[in-house]
N, C-alpha and C. Protein backbone atom coordinates (compact mmCIF):
# COMPACT_ATOMS: atom_id res chain seq x y z
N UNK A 1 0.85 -1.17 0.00
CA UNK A 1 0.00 0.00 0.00
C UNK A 1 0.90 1.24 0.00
N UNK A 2 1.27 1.32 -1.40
CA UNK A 2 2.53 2.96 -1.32
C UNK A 2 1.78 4.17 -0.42
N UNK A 3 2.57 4.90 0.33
CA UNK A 3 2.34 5.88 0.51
C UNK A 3 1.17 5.72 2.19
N UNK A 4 0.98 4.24 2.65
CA UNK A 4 0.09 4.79 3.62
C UNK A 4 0.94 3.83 4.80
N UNK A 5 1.54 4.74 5.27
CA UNK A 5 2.29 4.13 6.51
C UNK A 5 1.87 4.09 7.42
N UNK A 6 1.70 3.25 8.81
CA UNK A 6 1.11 3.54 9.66
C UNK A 6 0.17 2.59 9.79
N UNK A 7 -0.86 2.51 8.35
CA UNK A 7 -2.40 1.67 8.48
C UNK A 7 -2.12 -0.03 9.05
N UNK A 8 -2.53 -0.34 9.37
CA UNK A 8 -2.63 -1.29 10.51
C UNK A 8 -3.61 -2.33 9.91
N UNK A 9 -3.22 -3.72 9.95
CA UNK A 9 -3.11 -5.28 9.19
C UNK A 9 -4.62 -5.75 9.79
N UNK A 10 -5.72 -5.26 9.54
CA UNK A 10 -6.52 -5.49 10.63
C UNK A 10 -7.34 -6.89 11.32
N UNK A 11 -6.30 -7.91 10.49
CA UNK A 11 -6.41 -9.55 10.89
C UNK A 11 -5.49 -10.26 11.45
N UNK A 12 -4.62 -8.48 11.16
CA UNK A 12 -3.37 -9.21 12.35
C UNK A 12 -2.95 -8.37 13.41
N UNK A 13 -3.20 -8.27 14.44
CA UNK A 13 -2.70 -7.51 15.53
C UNK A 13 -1.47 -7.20 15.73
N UNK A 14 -1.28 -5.61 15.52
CA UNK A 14 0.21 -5.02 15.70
C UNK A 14 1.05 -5.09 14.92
N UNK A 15 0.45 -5.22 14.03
CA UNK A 15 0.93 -5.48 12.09
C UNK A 15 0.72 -4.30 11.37
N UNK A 16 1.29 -3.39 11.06
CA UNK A 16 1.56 -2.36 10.21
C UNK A 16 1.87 -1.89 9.01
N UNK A 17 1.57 -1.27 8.17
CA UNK A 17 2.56 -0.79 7.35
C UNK A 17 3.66 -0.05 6.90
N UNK A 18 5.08 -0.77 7.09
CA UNK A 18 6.05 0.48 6.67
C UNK A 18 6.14 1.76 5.99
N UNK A 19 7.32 2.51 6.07
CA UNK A 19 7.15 3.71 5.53
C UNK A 19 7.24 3.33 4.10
N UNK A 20 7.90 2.34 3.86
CA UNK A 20 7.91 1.50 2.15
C UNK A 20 6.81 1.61 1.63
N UNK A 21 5.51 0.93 2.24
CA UNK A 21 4.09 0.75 1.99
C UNK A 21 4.34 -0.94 1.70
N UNK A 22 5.49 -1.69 3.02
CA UNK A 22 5.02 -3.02 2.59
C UNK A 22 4.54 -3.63 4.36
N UNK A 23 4.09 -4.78 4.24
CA UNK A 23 3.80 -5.06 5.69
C UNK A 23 3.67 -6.60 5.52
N UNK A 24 4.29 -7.76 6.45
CA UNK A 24 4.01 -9.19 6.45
C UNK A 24 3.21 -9.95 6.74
N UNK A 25 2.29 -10.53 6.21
CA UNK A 25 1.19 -11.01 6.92
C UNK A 25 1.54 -12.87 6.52
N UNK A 26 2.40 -13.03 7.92
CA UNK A 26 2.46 -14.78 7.87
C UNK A 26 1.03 -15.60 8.15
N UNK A 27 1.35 -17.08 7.90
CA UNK A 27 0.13 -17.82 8.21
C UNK A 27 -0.88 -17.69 8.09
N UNK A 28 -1.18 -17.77 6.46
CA UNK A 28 -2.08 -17.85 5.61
C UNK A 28 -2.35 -18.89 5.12
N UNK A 29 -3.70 -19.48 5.00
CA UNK A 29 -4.18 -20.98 4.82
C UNK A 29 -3.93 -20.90 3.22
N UNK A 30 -2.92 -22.11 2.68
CA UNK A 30 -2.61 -22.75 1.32
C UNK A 30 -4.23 -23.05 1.14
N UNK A 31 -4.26 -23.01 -0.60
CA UNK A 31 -5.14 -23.04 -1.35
C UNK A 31 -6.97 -22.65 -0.43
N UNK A 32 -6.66 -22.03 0.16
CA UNK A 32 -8.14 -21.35 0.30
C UNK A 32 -7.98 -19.64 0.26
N UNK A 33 -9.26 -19.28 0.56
CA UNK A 33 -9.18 -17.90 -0.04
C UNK A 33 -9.10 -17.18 1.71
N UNK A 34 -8.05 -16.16 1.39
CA UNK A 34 -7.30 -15.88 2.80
C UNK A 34 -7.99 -14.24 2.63
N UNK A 35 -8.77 -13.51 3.14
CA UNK A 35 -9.26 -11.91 2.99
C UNK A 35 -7.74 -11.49 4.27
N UNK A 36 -7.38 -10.46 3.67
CA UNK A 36 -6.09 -9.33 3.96
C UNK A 36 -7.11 -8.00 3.94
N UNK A 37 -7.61 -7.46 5.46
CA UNK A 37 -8.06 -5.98 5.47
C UNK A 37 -7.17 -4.93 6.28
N UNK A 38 -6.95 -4.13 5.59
CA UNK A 38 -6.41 -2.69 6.08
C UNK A 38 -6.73 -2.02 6.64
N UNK A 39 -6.58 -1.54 7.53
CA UNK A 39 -7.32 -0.19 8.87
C UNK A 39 -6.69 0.96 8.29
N UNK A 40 -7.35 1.90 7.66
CA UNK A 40 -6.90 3.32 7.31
C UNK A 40 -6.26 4.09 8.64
N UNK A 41 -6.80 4.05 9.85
CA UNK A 41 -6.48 4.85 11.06
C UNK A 41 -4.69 4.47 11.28
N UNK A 42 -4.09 6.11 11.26
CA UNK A 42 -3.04 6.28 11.40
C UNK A 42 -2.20 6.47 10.26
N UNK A 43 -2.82 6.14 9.03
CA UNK A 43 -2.36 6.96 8.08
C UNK A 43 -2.33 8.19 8.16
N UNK A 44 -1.70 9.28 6.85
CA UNK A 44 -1.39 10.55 6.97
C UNK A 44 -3.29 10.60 6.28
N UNK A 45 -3.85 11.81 6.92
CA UNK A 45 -4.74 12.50 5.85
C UNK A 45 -5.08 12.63 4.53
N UNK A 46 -3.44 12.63 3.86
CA UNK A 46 -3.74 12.99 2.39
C UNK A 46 -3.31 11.53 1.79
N UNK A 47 -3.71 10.35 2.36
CA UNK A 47 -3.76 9.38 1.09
C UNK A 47 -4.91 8.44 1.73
N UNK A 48 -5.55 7.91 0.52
CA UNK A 48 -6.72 7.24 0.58
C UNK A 48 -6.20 6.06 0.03
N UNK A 49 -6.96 4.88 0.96
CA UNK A 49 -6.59 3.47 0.14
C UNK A 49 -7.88 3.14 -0.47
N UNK A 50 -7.95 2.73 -1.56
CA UNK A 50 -8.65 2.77 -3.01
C UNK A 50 -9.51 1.67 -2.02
N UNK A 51 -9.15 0.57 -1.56
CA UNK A 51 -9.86 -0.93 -1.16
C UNK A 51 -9.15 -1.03 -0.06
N UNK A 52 -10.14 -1.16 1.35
CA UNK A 52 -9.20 -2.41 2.04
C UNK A 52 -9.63 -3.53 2.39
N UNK A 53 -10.11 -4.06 1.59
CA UNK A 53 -10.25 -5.60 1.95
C UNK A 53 -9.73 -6.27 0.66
N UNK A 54 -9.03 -7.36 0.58
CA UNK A 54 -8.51 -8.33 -0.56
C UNK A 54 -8.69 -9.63 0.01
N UNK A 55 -8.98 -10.59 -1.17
CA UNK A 55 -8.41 -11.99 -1.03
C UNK A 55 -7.26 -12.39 -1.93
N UNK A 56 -6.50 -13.11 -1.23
CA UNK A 56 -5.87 -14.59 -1.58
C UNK A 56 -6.06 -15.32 -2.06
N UNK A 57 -5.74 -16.46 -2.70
CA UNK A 57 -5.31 -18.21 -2.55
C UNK A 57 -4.04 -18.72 -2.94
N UNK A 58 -3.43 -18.58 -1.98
CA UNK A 58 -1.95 -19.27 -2.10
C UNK A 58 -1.73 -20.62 -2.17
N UNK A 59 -0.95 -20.84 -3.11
CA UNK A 59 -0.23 -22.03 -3.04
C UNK A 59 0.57 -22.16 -1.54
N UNK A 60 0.26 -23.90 -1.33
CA UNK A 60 1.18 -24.34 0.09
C UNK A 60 3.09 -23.73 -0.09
N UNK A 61 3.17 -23.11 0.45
CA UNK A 61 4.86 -22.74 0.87
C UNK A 61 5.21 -21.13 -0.07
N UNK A 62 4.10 -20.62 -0.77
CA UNK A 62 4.11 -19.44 -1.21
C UNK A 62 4.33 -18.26 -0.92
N UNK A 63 5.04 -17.51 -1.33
CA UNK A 63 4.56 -15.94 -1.02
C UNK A 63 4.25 -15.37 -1.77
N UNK A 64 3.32 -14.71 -1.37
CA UNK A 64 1.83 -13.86 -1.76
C UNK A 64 1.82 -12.32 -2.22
N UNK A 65 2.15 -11.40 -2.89
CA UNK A 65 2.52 -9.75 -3.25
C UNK A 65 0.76 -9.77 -3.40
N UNK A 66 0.30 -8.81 -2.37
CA UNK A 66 -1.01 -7.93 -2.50
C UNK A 66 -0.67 -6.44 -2.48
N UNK A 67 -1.21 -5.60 -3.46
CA UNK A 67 -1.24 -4.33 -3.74
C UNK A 67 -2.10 -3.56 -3.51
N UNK A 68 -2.36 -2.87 -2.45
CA UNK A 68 -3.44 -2.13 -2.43
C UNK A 68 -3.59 -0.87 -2.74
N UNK A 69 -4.17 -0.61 -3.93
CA UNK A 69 -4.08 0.75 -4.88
C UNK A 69 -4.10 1.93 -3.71
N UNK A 70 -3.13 3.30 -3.40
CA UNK A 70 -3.87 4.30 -2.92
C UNK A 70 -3.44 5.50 -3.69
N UNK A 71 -4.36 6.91 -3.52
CA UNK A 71 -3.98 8.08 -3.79
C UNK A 71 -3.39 9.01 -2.94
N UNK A 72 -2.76 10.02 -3.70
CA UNK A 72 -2.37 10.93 -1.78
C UNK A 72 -2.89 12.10 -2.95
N UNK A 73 -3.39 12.94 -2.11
CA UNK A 73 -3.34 14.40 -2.63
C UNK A 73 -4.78 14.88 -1.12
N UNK A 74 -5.24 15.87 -1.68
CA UNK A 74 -6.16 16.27 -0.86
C UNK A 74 -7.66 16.20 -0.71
N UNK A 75 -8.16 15.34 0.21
CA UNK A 75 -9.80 15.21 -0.05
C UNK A 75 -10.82 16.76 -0.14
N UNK A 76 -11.30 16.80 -1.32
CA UNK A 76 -12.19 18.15 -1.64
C UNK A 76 -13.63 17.95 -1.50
N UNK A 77 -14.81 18.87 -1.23
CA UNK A 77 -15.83 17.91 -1.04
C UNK A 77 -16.58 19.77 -1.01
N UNK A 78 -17.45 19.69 -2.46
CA UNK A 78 -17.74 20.61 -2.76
C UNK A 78 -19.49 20.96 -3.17
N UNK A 79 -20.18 21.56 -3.02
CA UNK A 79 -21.39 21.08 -3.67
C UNK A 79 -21.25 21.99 -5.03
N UNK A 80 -22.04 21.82 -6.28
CA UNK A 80 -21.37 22.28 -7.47
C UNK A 80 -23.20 21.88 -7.67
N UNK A 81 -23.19 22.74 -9.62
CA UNK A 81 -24.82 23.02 -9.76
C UNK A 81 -24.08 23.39 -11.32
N UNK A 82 -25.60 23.01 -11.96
CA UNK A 82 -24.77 23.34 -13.56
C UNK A 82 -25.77 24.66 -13.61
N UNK A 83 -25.16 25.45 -15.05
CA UNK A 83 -25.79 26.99 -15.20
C UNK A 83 -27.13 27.11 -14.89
N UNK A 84 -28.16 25.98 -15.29
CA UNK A 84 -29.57 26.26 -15.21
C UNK A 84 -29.84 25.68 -14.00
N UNK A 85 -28.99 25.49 -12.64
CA UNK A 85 -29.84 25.86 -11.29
C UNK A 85 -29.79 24.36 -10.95
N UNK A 86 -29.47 23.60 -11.78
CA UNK A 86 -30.15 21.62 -11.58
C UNK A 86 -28.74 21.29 -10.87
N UNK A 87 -28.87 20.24 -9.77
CA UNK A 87 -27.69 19.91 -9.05
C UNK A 87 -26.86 19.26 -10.24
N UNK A 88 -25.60 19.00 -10.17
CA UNK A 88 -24.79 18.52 -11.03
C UNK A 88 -25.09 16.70 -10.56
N UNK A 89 -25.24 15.56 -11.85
CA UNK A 89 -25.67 14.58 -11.86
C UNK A 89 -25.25 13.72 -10.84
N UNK A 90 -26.19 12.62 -10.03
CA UNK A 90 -25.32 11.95 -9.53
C UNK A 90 -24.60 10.97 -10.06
N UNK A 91 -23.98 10.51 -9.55
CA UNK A 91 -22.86 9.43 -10.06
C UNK A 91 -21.49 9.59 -11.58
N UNK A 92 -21.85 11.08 -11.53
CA UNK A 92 -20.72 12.08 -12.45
C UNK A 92 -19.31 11.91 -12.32
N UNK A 93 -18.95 11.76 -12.99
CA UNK A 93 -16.97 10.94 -13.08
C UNK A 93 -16.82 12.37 -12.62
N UNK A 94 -15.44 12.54 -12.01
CA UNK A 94 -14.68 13.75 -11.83
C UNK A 94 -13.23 13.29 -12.51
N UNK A 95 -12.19 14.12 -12.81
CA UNK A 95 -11.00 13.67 -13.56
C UNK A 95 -10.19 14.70 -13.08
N UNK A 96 -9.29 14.84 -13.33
CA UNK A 96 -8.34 15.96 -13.35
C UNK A 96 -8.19 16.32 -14.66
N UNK A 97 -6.56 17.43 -14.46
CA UNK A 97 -6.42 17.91 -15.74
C UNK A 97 -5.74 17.17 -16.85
N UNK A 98 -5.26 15.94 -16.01
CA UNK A 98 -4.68 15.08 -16.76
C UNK A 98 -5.58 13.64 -17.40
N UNK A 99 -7.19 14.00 -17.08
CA UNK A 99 -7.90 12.72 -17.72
C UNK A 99 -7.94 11.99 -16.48
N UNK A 100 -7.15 12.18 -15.44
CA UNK A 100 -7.78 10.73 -14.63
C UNK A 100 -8.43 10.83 -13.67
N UNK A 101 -9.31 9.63 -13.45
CA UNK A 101 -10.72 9.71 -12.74
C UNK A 101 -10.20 9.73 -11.25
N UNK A 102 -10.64 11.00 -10.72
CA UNK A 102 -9.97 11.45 -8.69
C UNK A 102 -11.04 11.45 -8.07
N UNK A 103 -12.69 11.02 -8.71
CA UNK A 103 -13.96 11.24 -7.55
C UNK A 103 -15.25 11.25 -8.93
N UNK A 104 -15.93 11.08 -7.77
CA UNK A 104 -17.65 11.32 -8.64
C UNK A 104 -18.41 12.30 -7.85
N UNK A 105 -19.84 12.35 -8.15
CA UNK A 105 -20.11 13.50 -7.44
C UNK A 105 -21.91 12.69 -6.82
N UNK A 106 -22.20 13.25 -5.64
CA UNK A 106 -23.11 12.53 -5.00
C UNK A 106 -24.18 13.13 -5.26
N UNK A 107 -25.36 12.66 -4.12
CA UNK A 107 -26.41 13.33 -3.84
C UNK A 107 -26.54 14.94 -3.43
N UNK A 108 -27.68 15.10 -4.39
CA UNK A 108 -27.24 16.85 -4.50
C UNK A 108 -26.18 17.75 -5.26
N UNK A 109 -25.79 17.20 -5.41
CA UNK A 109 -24.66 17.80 -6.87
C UNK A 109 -23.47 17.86 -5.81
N UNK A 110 -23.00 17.54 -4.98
CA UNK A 110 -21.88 17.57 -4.02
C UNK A 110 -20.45 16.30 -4.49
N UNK A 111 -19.87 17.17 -5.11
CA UNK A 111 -18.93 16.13 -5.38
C UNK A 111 -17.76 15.97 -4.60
N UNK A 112 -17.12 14.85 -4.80
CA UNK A 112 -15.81 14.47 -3.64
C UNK A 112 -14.93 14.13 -4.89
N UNK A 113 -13.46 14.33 -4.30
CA UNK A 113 -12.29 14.13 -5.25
C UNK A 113 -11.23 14.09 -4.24
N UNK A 114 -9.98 13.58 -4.73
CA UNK A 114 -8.81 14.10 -4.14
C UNK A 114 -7.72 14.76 -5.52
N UNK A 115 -7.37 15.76 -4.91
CA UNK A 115 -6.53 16.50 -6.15
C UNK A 115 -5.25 16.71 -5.62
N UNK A 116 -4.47 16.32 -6.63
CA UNK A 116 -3.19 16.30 -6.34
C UNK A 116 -2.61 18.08 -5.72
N UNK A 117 -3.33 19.04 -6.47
CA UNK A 117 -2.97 20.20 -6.45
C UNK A 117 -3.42 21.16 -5.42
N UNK A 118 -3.08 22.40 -4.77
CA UNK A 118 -3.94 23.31 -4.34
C UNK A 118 -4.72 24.17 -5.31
N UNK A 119 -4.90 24.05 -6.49
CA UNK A 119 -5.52 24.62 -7.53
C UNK A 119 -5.49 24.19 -8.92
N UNK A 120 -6.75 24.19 -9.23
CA UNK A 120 -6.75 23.08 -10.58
C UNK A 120 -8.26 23.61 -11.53
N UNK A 121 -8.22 22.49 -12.38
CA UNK A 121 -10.05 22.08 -12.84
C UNK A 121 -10.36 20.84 -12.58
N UNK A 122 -11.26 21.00 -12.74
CA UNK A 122 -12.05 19.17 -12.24
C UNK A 122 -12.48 19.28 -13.42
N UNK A 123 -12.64 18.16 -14.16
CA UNK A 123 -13.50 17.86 -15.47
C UNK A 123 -14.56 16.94 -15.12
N UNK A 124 -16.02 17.04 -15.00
CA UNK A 124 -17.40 16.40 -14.24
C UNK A 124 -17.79 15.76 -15.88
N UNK A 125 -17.95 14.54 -15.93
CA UNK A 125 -18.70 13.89 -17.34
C UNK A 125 -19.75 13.20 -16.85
N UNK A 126 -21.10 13.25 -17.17
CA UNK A 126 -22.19 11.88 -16.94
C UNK A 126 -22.85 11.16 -18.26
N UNK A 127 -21.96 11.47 -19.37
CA UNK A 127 -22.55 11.00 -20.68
C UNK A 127 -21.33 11.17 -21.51
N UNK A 128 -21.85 10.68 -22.75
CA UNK A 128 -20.60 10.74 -23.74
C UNK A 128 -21.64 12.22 -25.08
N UNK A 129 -22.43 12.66 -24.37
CA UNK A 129 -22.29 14.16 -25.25
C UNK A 129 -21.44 15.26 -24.61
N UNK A 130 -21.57 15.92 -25.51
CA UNK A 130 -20.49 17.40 -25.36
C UNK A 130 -22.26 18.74 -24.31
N UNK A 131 -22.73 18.01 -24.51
CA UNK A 131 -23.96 18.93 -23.19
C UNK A 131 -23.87 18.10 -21.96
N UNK A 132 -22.90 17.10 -21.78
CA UNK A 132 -22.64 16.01 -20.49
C UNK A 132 -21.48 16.11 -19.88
N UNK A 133 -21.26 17.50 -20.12
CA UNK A 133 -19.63 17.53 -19.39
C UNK A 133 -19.52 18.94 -18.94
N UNK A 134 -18.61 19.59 -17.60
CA UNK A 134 -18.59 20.34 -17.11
C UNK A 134 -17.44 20.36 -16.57
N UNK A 135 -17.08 21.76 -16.27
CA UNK A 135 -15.76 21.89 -15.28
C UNK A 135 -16.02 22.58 -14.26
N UNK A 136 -15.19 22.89 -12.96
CA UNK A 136 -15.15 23.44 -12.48
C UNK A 136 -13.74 23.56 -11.91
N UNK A 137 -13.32 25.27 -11.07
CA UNK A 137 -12.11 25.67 -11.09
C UNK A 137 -12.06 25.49 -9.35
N UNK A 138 -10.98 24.98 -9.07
CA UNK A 138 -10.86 25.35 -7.66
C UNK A 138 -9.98 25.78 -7.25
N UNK A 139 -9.73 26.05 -5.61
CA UNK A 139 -8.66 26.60 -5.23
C UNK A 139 -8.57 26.15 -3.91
N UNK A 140 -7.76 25.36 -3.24
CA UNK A 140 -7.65 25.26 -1.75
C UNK A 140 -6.98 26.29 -1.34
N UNK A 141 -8.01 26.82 0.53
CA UNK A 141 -7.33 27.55 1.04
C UNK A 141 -6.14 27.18 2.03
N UNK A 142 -5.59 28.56 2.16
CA UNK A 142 -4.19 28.53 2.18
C UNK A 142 -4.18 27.11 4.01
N UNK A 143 -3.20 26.79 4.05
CA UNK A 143 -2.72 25.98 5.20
C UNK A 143 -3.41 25.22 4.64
N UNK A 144 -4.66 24.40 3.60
CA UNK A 144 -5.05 23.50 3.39
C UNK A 144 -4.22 21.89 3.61
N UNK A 145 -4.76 20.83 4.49
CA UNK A 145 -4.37 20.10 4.21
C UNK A 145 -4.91 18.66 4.74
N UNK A 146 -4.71 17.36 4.37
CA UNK A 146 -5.87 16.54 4.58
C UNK A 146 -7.67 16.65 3.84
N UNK A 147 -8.57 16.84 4.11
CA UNK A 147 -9.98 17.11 3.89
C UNK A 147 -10.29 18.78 4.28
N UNK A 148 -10.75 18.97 3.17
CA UNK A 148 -11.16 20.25 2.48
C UNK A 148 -12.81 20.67 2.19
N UNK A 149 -13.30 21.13 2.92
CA UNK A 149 -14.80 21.47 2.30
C UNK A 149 -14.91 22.91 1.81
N UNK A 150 -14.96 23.40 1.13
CA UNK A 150 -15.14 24.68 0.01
C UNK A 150 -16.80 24.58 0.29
N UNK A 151 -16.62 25.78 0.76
CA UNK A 151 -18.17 26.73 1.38
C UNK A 151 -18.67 27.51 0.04
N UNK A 152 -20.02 27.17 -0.06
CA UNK A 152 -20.84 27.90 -1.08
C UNK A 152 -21.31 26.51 -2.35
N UNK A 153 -21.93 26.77 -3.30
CA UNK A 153 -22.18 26.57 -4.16
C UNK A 153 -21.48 26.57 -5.82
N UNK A 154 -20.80 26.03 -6.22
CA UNK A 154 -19.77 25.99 -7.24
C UNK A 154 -20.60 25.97 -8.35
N UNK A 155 -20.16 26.84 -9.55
CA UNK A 155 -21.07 26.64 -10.72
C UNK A 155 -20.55 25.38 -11.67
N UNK A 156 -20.50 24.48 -12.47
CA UNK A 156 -19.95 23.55 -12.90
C UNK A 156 -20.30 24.03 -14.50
N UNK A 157 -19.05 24.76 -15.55
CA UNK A 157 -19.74 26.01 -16.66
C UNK A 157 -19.39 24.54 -17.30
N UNK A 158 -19.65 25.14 -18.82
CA UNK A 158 -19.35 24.54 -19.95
C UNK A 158 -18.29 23.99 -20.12
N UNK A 159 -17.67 22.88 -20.73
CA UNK A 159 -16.52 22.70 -20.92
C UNK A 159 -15.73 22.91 -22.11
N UNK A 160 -14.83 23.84 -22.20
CA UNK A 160 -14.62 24.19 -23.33
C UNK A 160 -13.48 23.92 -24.49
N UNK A 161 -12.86 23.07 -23.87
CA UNK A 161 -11.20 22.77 -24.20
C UNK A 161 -11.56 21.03 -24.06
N UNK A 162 -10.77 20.51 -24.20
CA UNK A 162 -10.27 18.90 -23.85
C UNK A 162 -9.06 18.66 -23.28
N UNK A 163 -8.66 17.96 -22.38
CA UNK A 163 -7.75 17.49 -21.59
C UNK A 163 -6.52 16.98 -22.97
N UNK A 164 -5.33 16.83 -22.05
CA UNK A 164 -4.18 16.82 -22.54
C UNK A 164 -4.06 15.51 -23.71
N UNK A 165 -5.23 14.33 -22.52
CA UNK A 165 -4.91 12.98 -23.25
C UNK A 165 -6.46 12.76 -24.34
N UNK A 166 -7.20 13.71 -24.31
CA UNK A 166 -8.25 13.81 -25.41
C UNK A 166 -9.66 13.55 -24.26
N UNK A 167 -9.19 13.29 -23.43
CA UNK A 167 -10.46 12.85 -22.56
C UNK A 167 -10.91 14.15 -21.91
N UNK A 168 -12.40 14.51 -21.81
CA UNK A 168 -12.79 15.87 -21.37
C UNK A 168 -13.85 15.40 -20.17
C-alpha cells in the first residue's frame, strides 16, 4: 500500500505498514481464499486506500505480493450546480487535468475528489455528449491540508477545451 504508513493489518494484531508501503502477513491458509483488510487509522490524511479488503489463494509454501491501490493528494468535497440551477448529476466521473478519474459527485450535486494540487479544474462527465460535461475551477485555502470542504455553491460552466490525453 505505497504511501500509507502507519495503516494497521486489521487480521493481524500489531501489524503495520512500513514507511515502504510493505507489511508481512504470515500464516495464511494454502489453497483457500485468505481476505487481507487494512485499517486506514493512522495513516497521513492525504492518502486514501482505493480498497481495504482483498483476497488470496496461495499455493502451500508461497509468497503472496497484495497491492493495495492508494492516492495521496487532498480530499475536496464541494457542492457544485450546472448553469440552469439543476444539481450537477449523480454518479458524475470527476477527472483531473490530466484525464484521470480522482472522484464522482453525489447526492445533491456535491462532489468528492482528491486533487493532487492546491488549484486546478475538475473535469465532471455523466454521458458521452459534449452537453454532459462540465468543469469546475478550484482553489484550496491557504494551510489546506488533509480534507477540504469549500463553502458555497460551485457553478460547474461549460466545458470548453479537452484534456491533454483527449479525454474531457
Amino acid at each position: 500500500a505505497p504511501a500509507a504508513e502507519g495503516a494497521g493489518v486489521g487480521n493481524r494484531v500489531g501489524n503495520r505498514i512500513n514507511a515502504s508501503g510493505y507489511a508481512i502477513v504470515p500464516h495464511l491458509t494454502p489453497f483457500e481464499a485468505n481476505r487481507i483488510d487494512l485499517d486506514p487509522e493512522g495513516t497521513a490524511d492525504t492518502v486514501e486506500i482505493a480498497s481495504t479488503s482483498l483476497s488470496v489463494i496461495p499455493d502451500a509454501g508461497a509468497a503472496v505480493k497484495v497491492t493495495f491501490p492508494t492516492r495521496v493528494g487532498y480530499g475536496l468535497l464541494v457542492d457544485t450546480r450546472l448553469p440552469d440551477g439543476r444539481s450537477t448529476p449523480f454518479g458524475a466521473e470527476v477527472s483531473d487535468e490530466t484525464g484521470t478519474i480522482i472522484g464522482s459527485v453525489g447526492q445533491g450535486g456535491q462532489l468528492y475528489a482528491r486533487v493532487s494540487q492546491h488549484q486546478g479544474r475538475l473535469v465532471v462527465r455523466w454521458g458521452s455528449q459534449a452537453d454532459q460535461r462540465c468543469q469546475i475551477q478550484y482553489q484550496l485555502p491557504a494551510g489546506a491540508d488533509g480534507f477540504t470542504t469549500l463553502s458555497g455553491s460551485r457553478l460547474c460552466s461549460p466545458l470548453l477545451e479537452e484534456t491533454p490525453n483527449g479525454k474531457s
